[in-house]
PDB file of N, CA and C in Angstrom:
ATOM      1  N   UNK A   1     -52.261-198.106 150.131  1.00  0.00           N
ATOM      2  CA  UNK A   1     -51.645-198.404 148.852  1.00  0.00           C
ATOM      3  C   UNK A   1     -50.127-198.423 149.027  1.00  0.00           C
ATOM      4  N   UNK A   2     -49.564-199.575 148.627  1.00  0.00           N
ATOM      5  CA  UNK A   2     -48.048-199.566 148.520  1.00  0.00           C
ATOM      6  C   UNK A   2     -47.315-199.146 147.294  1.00  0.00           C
ATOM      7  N   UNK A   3     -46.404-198.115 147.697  1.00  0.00           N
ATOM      8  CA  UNK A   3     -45.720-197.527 146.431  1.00  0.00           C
ATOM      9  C   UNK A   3     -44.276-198.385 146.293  1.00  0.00           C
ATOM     10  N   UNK A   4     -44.562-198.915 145.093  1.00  0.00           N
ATOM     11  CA  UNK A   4     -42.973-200.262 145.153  1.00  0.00           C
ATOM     12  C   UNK A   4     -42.138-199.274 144.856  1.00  0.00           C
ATOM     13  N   UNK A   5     -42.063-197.525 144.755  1.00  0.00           N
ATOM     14  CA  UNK A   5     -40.705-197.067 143.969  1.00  0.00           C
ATOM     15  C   UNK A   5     -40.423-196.605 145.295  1.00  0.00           C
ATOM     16  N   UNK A   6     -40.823-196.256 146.155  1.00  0.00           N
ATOM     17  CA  UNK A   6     -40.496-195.685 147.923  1.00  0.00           C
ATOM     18  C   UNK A   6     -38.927-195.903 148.267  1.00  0.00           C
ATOM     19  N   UNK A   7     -39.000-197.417 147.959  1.00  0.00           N
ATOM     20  CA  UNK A   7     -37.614-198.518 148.452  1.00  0.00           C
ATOM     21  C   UNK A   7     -37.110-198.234 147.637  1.00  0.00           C
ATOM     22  N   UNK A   8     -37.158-198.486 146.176  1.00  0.00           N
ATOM     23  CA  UNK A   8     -35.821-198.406 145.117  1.00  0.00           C
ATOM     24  C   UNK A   8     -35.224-197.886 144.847  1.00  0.00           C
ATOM     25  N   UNK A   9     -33.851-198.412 144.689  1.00  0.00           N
ATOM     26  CA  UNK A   9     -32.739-197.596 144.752  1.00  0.00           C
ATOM     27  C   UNK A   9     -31.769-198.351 144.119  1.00  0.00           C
ATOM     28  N   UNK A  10     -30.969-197.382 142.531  1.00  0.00           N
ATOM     29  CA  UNK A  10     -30.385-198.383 141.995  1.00  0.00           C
ATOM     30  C   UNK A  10     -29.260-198.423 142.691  1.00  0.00           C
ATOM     31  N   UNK A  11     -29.003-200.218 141.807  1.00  0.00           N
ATOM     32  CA  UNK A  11     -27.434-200.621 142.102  1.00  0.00           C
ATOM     33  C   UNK A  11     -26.312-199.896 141.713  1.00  0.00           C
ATOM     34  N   UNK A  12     -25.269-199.593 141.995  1.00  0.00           N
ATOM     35  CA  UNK A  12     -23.719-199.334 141.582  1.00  0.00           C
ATOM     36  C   UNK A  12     -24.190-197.922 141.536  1.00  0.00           C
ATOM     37  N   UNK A  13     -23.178-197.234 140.186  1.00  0.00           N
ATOM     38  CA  UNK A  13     -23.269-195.408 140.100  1.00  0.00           C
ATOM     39  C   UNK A  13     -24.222-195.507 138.758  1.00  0.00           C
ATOM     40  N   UNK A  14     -25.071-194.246 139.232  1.00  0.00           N
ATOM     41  CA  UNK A  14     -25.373-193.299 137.785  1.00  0.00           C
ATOM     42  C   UNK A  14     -24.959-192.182 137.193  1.00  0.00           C
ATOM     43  N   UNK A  15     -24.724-192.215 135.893  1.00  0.00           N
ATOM     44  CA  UNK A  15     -24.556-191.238 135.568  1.00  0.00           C
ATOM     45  C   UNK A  15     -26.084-190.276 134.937  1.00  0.00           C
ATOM     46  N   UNK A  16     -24.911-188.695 135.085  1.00  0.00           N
ATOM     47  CA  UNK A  16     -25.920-187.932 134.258  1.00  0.00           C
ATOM     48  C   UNK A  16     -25.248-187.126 132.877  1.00  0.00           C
ATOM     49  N   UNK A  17     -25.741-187.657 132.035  1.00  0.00           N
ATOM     50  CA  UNK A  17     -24.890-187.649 130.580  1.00  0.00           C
ATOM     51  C   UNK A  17     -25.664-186.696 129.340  1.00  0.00           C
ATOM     52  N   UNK A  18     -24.831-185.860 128.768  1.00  0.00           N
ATOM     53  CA  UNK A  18     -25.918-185.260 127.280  1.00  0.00           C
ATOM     54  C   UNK A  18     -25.790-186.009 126.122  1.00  0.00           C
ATOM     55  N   UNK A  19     -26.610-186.118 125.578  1.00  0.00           N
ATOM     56  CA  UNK A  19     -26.108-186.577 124.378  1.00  0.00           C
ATOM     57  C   UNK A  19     -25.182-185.445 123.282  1.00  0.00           C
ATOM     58  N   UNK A  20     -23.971-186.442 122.660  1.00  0.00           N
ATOM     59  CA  UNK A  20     -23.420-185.717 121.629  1.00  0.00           C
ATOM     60  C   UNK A  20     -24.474-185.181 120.321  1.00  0.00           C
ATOM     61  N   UNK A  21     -25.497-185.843 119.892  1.00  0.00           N
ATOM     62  CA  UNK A  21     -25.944-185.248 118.698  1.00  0.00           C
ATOM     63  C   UNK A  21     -27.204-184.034 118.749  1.00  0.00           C
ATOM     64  N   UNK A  22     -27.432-184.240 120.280  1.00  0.00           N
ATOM     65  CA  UNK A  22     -29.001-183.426 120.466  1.00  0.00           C
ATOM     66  C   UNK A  22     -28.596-182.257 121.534  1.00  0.00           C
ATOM     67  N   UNK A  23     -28.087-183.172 122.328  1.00  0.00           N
ATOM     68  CA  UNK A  23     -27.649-182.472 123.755  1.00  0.00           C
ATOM     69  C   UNK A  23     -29.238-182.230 124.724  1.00  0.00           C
ATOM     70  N   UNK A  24     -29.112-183.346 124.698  1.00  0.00           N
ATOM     71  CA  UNK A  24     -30.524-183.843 125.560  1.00  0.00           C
ATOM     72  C   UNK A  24     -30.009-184.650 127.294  1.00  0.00           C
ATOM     73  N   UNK A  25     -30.322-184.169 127.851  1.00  0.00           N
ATOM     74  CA  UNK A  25     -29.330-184.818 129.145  1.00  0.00           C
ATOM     75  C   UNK A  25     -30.209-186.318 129.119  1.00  0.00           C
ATOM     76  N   UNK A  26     -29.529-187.627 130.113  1.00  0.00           N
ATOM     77  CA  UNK A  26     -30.224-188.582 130.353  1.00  0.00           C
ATOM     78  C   UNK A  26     -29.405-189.273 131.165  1.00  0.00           C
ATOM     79  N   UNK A  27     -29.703-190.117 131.967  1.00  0.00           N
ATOM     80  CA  UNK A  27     -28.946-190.884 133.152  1.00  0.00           C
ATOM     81  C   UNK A  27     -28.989-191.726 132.581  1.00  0.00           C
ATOM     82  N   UNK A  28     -27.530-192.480 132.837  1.00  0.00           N
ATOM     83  CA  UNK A  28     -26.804-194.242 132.450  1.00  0.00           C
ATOM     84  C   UNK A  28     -26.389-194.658 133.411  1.00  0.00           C
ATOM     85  N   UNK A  29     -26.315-196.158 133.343  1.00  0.00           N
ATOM     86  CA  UNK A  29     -25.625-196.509 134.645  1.00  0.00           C
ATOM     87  C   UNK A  29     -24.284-196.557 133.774  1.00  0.00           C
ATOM     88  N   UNK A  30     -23.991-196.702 132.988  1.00  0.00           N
ATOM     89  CA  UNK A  30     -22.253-196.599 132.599  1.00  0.00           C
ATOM     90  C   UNK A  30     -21.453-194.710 132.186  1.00  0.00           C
ATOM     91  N   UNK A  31     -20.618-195.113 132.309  1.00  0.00           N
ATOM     92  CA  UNK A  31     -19.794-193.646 132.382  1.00  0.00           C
ATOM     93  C   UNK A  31     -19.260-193.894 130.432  1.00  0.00           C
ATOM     94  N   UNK A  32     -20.368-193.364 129.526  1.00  0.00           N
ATOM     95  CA  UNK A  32     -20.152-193.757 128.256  1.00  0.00           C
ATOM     96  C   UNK A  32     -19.134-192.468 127.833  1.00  0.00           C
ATOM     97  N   UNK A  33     -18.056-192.866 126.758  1.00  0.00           N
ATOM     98  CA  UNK A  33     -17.005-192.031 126.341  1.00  0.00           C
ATOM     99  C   UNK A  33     -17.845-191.221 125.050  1.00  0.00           C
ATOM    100  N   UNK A  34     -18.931-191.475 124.183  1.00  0.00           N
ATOM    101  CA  UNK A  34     -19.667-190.950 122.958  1.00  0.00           C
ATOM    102  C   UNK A  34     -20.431-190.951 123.875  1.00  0.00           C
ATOM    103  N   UNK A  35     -21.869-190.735 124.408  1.00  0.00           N
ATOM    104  CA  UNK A  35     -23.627-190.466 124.863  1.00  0.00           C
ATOM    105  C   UNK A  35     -23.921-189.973 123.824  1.00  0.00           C
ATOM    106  N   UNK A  36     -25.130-191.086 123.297  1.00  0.00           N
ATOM    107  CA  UNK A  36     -25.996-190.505 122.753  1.00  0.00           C
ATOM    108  C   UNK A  36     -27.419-191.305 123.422  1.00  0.00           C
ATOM    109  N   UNK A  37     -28.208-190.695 123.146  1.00  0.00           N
ATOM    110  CA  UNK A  37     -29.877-190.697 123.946  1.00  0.00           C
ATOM    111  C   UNK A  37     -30.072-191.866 122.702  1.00  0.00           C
ATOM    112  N   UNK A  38     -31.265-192.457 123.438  1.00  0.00           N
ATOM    113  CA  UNK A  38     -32.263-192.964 122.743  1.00  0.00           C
ATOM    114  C   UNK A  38     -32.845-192.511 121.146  1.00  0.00           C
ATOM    115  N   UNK A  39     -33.497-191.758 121.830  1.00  0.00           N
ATOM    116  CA  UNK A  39     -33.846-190.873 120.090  1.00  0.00           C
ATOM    117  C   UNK A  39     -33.266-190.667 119.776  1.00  0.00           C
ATOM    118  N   UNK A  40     -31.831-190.571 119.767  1.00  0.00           N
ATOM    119  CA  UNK A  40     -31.034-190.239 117.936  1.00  0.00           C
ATOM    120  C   UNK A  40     -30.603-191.527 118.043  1.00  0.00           C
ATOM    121  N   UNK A  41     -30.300-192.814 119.206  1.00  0.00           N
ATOM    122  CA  UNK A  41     -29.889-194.286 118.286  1.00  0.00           C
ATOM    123  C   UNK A  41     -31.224-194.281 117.646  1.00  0.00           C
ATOM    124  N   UNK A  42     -32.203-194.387 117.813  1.00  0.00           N
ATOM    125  CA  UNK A  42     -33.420-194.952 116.665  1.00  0.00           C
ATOM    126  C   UNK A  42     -33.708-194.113 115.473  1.00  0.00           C
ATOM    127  N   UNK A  43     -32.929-192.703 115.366  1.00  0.00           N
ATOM    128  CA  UNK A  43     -32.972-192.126 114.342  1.00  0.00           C
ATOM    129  C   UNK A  43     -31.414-192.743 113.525  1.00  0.00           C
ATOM    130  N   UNK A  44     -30.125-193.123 113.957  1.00  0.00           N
ATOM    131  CA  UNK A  44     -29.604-193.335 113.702  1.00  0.00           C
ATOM    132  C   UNK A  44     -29.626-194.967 113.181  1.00  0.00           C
ATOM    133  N   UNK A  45     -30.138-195.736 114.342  1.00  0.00           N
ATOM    134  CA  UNK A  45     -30.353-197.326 113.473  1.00  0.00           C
ATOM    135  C   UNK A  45     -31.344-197.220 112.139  1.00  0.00           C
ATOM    136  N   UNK A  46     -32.585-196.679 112.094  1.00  0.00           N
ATOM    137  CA  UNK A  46     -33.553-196.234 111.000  1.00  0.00           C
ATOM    138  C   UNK A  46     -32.525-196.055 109.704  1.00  0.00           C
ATOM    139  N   UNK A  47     -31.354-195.624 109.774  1.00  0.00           N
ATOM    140  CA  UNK A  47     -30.521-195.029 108.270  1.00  0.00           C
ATOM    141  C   UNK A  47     -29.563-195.952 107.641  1.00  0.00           C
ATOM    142  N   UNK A  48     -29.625-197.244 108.615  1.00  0.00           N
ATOM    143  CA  UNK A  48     -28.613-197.970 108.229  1.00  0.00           C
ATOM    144  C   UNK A  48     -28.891-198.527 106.902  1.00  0.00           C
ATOM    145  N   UNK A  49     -29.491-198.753 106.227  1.00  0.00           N
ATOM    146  CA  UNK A  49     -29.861-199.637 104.641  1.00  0.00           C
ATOM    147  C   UNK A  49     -30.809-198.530 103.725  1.00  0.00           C
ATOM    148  N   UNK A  50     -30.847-197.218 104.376  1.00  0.00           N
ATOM    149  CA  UNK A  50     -32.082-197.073 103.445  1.00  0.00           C
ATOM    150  C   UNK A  50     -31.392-195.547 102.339  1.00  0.00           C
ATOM    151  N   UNK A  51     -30.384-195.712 102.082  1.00  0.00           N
ATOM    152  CA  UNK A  51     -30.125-194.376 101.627  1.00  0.00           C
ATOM    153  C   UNK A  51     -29.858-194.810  99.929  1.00  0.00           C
ATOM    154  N   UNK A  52     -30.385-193.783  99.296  1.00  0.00           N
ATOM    155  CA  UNK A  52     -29.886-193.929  97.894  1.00  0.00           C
ATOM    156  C   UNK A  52     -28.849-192.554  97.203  1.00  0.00           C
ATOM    157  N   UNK A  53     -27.753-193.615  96.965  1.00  0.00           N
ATOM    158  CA  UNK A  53     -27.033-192.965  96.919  1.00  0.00           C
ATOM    159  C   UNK A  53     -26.531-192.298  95.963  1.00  0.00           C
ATOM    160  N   UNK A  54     -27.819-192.138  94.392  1.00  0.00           N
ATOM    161  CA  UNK A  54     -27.680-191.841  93.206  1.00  0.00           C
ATOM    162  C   UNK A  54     -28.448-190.599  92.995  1.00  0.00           C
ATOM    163  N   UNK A  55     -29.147-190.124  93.871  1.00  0.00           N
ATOM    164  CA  UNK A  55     -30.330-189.306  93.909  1.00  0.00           C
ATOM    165  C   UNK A  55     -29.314-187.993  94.368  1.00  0.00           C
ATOM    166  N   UNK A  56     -29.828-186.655  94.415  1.00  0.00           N
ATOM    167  CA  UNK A  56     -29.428-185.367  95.656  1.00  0.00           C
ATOM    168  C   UNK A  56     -30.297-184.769  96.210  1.00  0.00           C
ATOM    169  N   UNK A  57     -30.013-184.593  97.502  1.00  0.00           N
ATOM    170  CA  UNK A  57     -31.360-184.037  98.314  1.00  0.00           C
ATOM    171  C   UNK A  57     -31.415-182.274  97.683  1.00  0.00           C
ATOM    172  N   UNK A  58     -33.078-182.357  97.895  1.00  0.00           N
ATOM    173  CA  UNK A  58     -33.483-181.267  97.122  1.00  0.00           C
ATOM    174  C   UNK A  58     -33.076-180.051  98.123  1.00  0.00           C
ATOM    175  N   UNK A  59     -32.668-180.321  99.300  1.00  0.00           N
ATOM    176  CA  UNK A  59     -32.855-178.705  99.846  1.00  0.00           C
ATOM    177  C   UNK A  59     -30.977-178.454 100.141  1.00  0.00           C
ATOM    178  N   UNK A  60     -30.416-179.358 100.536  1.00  0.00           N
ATOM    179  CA  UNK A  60     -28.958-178.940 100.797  1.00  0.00           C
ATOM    180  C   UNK A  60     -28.081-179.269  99.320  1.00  0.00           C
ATOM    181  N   UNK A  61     -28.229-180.093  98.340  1.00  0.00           N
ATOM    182  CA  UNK A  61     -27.750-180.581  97.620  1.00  0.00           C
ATOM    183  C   UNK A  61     -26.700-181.919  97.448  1.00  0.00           C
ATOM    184  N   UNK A  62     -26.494-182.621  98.648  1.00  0.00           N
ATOM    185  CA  UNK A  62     -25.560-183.323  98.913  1.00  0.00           C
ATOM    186  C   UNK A  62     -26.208-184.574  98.091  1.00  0.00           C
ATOM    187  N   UNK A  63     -25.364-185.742  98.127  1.00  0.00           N
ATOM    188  CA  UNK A  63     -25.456-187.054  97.490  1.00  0.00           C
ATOM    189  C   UNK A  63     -25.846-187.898  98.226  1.00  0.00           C
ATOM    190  N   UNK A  64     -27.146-188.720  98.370  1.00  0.00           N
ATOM    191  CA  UNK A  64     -27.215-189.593  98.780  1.00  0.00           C
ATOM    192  C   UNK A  64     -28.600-189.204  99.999  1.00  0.00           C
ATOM    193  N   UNK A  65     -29.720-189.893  99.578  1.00  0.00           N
ATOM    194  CA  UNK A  65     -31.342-189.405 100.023  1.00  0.00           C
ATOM    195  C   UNK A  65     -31.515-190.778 100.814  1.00  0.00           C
ATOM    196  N   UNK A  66     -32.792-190.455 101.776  1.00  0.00           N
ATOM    197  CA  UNK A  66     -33.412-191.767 101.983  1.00  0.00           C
ATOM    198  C   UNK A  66     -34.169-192.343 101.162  1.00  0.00           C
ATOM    199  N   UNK A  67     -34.125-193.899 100.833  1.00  0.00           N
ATOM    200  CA  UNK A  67     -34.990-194.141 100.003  1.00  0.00           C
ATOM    201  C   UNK A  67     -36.430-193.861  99.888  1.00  0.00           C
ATOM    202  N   UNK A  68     -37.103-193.007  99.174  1.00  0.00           N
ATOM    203  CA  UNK A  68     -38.051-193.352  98.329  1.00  0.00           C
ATOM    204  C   UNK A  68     -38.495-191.542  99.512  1.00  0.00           C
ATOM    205  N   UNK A  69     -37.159-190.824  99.483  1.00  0.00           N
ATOM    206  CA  UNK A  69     -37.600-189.263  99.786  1.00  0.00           C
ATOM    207  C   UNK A  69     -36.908-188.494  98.751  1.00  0.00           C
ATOM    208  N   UNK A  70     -37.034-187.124  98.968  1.00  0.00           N
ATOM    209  CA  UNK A  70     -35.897-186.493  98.425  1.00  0.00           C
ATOM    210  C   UNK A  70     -34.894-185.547  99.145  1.00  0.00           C
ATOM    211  N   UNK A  71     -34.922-185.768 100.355  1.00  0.00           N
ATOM    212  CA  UNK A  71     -34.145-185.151 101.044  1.00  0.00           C
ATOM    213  C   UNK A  71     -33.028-185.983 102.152  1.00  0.00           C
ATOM    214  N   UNK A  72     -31.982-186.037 102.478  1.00  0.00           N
ATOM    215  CA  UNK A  72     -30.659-186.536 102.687  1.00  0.00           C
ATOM    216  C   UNK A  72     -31.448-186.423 104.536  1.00  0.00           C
ATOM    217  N   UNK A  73     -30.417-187.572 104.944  1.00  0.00           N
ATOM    218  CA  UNK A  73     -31.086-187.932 106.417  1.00  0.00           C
ATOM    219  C   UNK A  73     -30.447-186.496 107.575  1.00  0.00           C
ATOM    220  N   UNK A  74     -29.588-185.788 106.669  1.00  0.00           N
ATOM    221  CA  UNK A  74     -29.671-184.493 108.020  1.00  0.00           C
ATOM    222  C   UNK A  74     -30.723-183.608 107.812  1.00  0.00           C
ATOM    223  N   UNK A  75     -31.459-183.354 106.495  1.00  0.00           N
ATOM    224  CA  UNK A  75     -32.248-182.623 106.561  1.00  0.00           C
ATOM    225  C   UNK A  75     -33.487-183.005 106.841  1.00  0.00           C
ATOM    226  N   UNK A  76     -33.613-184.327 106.399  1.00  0.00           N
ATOM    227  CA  UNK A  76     -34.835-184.519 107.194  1.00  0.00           C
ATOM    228  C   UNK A  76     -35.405-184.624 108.645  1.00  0.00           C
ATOM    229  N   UNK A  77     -34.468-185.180 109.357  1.00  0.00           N
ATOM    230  CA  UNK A  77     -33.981-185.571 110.561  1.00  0.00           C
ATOM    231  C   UNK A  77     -34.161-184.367 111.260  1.00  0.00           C
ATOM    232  N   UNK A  78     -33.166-182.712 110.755  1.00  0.00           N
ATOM    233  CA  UNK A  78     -33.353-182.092 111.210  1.00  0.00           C
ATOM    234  C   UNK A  78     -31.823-182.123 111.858  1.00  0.00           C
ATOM    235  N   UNK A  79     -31.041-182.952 111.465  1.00  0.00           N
ATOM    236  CA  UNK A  79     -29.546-182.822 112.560  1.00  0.00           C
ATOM    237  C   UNK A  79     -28.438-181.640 112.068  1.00  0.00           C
ATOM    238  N   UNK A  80     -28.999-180.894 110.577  1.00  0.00           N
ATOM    239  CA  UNK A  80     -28.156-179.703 110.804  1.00  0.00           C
ATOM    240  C   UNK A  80     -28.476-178.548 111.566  1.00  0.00           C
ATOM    241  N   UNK A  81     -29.869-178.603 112.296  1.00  0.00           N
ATOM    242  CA  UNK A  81     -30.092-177.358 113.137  1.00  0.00           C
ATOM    243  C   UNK A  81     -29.613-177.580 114.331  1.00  0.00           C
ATOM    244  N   UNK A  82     -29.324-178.876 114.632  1.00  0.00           N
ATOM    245  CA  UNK A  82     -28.506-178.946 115.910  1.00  0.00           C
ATOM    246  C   UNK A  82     -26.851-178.541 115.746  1.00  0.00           C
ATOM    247  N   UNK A  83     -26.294-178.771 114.268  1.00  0.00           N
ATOM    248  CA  UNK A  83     -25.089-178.218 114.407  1.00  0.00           C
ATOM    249  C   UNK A  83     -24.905-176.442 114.208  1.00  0.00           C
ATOM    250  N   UNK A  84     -25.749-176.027 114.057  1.00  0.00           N
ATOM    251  CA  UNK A  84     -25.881-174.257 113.818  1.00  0.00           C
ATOM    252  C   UNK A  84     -26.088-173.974 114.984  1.00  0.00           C
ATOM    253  N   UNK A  85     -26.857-174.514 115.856  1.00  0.00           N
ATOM    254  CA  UNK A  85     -27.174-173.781 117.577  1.00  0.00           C
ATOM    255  C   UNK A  85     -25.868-175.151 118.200  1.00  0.00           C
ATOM    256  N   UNK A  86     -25.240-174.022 118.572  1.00  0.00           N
ATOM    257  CA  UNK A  86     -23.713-174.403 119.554  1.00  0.00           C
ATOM    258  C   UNK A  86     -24.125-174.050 120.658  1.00  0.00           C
ATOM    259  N   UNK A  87     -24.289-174.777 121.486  1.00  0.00           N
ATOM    260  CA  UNK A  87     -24.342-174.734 123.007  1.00  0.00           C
ATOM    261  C   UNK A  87     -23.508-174.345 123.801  1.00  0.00           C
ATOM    262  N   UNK A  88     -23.699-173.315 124.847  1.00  0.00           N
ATOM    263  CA  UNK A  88     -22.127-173.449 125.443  1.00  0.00           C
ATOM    264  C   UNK A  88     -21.741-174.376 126.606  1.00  0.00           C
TER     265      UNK A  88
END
């Protein structure tokens, strides 16, 4: 059996990068000045059109929910427990 990954070997440099919003490590081939991972761009593209901004989320109180929830995209998401645990 031939293993095609044996030989491969990428081109140019990789990096090894965390993301700013999770702090999830992940390799790029570019040396990015922001990193963020995968899973928070698709949590982050997901928010672009859908927020209503007349509503308040029921658990933090702030302005402005996803449509057709009642809770604001950090709490649902979950992205203020990443700002309470500070990494060192």
């Amino acid at each position: 059996m031939i293993n095609i990954f044996r030989h491969w070997k990428p081109k140019g440099k990789m990096y090894s990068i965390r993301c700013n919003q999770c702090g999830t490590g992940f390799i790029s081939s570019f040396n990015l000045e922001a990193p963020i991972c995968g899973r928070c761009m698709q949590k982050v593209k997901s928010l672009d059109s859908t927020i209503d901004n007349e509503k308040t989320c029921s658990k933090c109180g702030n302005r402005g929910v996803i449509y057709g929830k009642v809770m604001c995209h950090s709490c649902y998401f979950g992205f203020q427990k990443n700002v309470d645990k500070k990494r060192p």
